[in-house]
N, C-alpha and C. Protein backbone atom coordinates (compact mmCIF):
# COMPACT_ATOMS: atom_id res chain seq x y z
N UNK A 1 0.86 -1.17 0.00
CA UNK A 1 0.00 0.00 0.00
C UNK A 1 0.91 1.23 0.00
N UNK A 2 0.55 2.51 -0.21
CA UNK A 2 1.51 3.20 -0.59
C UNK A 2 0.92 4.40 0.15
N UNK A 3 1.57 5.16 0.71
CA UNK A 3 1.24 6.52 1.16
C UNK A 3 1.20 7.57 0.04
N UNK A 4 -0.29 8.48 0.46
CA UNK A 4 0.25 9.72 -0.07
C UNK A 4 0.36 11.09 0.94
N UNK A 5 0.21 11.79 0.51
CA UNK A 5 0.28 13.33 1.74
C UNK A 5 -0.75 13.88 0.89
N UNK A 6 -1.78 14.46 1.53
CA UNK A 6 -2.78 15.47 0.97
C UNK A 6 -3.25 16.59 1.63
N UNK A 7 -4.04 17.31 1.09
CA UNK A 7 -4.09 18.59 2.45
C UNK A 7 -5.53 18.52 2.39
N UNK A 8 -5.88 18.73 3.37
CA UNK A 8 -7.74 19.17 3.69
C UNK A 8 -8.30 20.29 4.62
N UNK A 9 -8.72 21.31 3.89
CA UNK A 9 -8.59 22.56 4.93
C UNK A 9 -7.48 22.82 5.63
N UNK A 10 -6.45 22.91 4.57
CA UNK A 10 -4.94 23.34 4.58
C UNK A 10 -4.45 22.62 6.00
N UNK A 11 -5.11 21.44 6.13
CA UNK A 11 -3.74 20.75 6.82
C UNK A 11 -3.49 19.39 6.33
N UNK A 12 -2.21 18.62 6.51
CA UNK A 12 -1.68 17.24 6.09
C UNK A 12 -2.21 16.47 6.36
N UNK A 13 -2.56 15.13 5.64
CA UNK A 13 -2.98 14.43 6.23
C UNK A 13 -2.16 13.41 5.22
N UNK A 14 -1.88 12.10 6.25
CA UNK A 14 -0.85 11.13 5.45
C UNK A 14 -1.69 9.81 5.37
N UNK A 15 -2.28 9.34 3.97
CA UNK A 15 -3.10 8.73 3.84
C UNK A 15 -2.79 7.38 3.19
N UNK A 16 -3.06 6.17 3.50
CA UNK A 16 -2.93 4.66 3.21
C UNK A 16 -3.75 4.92 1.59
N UNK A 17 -3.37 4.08 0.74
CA UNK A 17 -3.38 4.18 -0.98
C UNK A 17 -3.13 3.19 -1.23
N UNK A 18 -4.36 2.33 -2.13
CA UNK A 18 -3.98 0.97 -3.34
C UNK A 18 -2.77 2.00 -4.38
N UNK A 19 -2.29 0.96 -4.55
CA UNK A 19 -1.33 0.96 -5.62
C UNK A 19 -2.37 1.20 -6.72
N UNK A 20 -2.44 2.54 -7.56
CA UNK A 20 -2.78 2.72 -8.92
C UNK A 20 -3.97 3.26 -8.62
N UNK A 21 -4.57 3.07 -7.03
CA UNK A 21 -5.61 4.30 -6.63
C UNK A 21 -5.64 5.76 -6.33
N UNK A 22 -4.32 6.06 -7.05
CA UNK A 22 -3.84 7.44 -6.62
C UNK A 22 -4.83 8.90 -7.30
N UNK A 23 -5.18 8.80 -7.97
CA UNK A 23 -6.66 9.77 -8.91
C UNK A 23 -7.96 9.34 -8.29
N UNK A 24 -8.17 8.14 -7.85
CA UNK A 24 -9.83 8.48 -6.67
C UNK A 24 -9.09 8.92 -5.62
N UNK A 25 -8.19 7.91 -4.77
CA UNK A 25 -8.14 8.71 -3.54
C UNK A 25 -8.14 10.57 -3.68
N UNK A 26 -7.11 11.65 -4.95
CA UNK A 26 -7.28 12.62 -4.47
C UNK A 26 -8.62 13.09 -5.29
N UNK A 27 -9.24 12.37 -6.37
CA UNK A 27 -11.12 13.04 -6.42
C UNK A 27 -11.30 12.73 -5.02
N UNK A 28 -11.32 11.64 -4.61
CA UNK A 28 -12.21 12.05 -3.06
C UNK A 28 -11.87 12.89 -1.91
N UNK A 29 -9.98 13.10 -1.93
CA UNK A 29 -10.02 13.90 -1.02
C UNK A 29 -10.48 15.38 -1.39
N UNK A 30 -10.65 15.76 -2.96
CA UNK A 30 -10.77 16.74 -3.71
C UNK A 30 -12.45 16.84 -3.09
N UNK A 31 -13.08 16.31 -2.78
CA UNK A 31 -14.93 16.11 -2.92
C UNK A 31 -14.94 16.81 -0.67
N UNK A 32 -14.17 15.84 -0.16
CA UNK A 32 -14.28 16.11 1.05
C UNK A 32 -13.61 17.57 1.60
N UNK A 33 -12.78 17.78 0.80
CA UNK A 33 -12.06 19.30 0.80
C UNK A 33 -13.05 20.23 0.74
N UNK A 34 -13.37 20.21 -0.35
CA UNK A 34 -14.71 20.74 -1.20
C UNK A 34 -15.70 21.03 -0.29
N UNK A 35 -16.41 19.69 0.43
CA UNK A 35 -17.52 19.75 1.68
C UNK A 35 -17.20 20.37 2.22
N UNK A 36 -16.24 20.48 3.16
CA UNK A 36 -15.61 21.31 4.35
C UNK A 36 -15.33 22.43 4.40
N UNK A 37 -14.43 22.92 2.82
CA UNK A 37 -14.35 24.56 2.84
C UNK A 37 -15.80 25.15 2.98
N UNK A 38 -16.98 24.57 2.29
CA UNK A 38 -17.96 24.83 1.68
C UNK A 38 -19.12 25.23 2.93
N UNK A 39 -18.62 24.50 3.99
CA UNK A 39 -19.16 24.44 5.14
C UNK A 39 -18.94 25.52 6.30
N UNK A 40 -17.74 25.34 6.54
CA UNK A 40 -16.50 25.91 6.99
C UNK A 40 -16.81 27.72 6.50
N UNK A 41 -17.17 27.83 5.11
CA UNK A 41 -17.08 29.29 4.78
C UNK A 41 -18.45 30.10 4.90
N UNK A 42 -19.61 29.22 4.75
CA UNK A 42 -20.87 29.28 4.77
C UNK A 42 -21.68 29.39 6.11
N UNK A 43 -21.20 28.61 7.13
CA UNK A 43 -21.34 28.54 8.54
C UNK A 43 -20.85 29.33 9.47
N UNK A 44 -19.20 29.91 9.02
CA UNK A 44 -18.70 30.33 10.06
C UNK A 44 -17.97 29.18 11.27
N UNK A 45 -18.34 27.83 11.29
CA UNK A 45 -17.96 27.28 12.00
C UNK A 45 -16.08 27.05 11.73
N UNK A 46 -15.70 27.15 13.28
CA UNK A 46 -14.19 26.81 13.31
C UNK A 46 -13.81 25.53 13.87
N UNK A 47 -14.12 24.54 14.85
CA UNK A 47 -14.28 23.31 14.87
C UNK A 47 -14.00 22.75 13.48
N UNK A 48 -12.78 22.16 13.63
CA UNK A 48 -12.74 21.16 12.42
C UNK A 48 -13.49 19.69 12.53
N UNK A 49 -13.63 19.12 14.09
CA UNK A 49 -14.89 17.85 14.06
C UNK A 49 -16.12 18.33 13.81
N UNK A 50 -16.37 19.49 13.68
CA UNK A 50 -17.97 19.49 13.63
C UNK A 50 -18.11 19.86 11.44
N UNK A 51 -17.13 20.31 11.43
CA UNK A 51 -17.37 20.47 10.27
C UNK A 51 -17.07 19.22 9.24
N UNK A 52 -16.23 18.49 9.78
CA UNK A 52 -15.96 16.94 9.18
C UNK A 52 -17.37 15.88 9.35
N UNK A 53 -17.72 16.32 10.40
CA UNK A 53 -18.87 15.50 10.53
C UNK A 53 -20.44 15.82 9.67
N UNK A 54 -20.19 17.11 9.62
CA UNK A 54 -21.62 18.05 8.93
C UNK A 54 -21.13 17.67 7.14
N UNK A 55 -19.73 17.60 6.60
CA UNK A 55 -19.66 17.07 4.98
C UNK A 55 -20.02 15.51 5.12
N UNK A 56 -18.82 14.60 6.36
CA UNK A 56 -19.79 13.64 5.99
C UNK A 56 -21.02 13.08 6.11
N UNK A 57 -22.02 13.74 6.91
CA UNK A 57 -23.44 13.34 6.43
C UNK A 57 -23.85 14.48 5.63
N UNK A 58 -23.53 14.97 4.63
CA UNK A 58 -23.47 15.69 3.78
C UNK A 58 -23.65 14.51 2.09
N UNK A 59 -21.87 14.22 2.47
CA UNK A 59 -21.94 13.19 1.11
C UNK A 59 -22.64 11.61 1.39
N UNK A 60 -22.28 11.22 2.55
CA UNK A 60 -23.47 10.16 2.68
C UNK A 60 -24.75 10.62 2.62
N UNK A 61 -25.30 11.89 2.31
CA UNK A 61 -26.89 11.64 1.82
C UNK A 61 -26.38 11.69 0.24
N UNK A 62 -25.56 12.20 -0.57
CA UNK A 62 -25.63 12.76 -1.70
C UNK A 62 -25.49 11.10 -2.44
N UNK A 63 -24.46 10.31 -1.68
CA UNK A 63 -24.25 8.68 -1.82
C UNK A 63 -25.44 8.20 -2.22
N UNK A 64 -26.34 7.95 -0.97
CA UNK A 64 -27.34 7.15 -0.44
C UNK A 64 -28.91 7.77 -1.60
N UNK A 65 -28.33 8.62 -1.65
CA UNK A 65 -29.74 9.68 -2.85
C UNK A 65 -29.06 9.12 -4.30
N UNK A 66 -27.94 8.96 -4.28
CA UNK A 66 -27.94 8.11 -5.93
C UNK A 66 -27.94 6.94 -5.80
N UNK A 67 -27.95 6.05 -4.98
CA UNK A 67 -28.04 4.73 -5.49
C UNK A 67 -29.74 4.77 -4.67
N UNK A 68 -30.16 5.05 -4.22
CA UNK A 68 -31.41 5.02 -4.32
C UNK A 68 -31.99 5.02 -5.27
N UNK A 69 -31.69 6.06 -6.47
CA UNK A 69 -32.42 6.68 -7.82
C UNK A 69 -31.65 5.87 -8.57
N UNK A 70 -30.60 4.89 -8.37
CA UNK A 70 -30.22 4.41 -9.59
C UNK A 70 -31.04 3.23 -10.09
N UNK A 71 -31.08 3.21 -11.33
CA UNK A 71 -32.20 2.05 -11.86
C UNK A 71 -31.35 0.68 -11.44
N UNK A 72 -31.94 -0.37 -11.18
CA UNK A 72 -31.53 -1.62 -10.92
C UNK A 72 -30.92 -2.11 -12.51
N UNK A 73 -29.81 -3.39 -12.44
CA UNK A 73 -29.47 -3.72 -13.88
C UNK A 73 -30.18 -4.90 -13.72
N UNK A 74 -30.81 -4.81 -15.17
CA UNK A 74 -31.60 -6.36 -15.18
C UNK A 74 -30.60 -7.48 -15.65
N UNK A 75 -30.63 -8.83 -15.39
CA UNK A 75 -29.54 -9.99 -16.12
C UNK A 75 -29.76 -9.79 -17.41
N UNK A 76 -30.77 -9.51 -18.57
CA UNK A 76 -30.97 -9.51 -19.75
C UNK A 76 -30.20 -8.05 -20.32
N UNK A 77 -29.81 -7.27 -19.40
CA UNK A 77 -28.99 -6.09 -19.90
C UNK A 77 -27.73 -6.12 -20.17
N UNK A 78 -26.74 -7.15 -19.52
CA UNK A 78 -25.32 -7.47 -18.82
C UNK A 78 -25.41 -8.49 -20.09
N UNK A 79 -24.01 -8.72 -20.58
CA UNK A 79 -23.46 -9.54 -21.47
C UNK A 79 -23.10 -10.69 -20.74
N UNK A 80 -24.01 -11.58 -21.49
CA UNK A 80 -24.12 -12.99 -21.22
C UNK A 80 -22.66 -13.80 -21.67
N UNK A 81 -22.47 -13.35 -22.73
CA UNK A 81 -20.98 -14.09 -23.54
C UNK A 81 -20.15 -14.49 -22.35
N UNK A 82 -19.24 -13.18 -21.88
CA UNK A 82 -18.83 -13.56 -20.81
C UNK A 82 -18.65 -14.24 -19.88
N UNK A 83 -20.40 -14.61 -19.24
CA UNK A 83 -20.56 -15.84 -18.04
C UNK A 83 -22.49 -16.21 -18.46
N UNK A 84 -22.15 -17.58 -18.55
CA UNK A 84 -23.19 -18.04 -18.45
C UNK A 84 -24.66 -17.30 -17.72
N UNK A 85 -25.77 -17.32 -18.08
CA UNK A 85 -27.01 -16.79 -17.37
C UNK A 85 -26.71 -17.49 -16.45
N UNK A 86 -26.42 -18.96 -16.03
CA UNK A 86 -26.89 -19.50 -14.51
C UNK A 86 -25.77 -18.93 -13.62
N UNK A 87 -24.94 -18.65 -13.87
CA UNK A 87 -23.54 -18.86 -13.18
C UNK A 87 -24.30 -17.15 -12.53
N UNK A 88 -24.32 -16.32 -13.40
CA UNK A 88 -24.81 -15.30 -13.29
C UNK A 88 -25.90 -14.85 -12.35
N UNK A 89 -26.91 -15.89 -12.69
CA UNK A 89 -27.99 -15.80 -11.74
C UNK A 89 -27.65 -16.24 -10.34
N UNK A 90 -26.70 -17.41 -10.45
CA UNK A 90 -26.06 -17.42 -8.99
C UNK A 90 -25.29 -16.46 -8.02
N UNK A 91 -24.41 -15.72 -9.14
CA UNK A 91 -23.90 -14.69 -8.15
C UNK A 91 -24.69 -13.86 -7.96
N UNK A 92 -25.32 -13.35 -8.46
CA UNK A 92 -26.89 -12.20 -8.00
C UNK A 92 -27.62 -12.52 -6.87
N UNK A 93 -27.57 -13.98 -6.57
CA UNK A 93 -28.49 -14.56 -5.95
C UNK A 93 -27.48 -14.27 -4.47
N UNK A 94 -26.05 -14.55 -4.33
CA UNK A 94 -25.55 -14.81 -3.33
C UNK A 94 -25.12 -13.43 -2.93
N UNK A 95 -24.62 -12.39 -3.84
CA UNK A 95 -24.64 -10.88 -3.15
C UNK A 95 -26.10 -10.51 -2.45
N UNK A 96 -27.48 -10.68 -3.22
CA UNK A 96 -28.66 -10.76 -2.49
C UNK A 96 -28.65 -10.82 -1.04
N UNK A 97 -28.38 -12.52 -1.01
CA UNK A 97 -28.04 -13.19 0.53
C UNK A 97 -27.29 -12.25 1.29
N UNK A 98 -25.98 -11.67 0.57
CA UNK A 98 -24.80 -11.15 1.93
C UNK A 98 -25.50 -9.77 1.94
N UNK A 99 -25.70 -9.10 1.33
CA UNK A 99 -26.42 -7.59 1.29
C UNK A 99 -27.50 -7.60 2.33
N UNK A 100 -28.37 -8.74 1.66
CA UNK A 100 -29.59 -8.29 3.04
C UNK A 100 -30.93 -7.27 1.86
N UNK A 101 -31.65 -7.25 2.71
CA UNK A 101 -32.53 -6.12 2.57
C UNK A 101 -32.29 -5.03 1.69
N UNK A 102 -31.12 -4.54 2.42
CA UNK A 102 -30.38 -2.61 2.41
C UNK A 102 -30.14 -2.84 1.07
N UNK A 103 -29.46 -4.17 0.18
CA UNK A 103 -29.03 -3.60 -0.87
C UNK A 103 -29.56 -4.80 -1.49
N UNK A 104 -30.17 -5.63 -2.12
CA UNK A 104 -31.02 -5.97 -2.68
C UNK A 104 -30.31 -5.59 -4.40
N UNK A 105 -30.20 -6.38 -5.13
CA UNK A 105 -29.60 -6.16 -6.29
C UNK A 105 -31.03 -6.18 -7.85
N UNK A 106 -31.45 -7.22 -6.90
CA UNK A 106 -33.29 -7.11 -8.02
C UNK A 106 -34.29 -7.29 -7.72
């Protein structure tokens, strides 16, 4: 795993990194930066926990509001070539099982 150094509301932070995840990790630290100045400049608040905490239930609704609205993929949409329909229908079936309820795939 690889370190990087990033800044968030101009301070360091030294962050654990997949190898070749180096462009999401900084879009996301770019998105949480983003929350916080945004917060931070709008609020007036100086507390950096309260303002870390107010982006992230910020982007966990913005999360939780798109995969809500996202359309489900049907098996007849997904390229069959690849893997058999049954094999297919099995793994659908067994993320189902581990998900639960909350995430439900169809």
């Amino acid at each position: 795993m690889k370190q990087i150094e990033v800044q968030i509301m101009s301070q360091s932070y030294l962050l654990g990194c997949p190898e070749g995840g180096e462009a999401q990790m900084m879009a996301a630290v770019g998105k949480v930066d983003a929350a916080m100045c945004k917060i931070r400049d709008a609020a007036k608040i100086k507390a950096r926990d309260r303002i870390a905490v107010l982006a992230a239930l910020n982007l966990a609704f913005e999360v939780n509001e798109i995969s809500t609205n996202a359309a489900p993929v049907e098996v007849a949409q997904l390229d069959l070539e690849a893997a058999p329909r049954q094999q297919l229908t099995d793994l659908i079936a067994k993320l189902d099982e581990a998900l639960g309820d909350d995430g439900r795939l169809l």
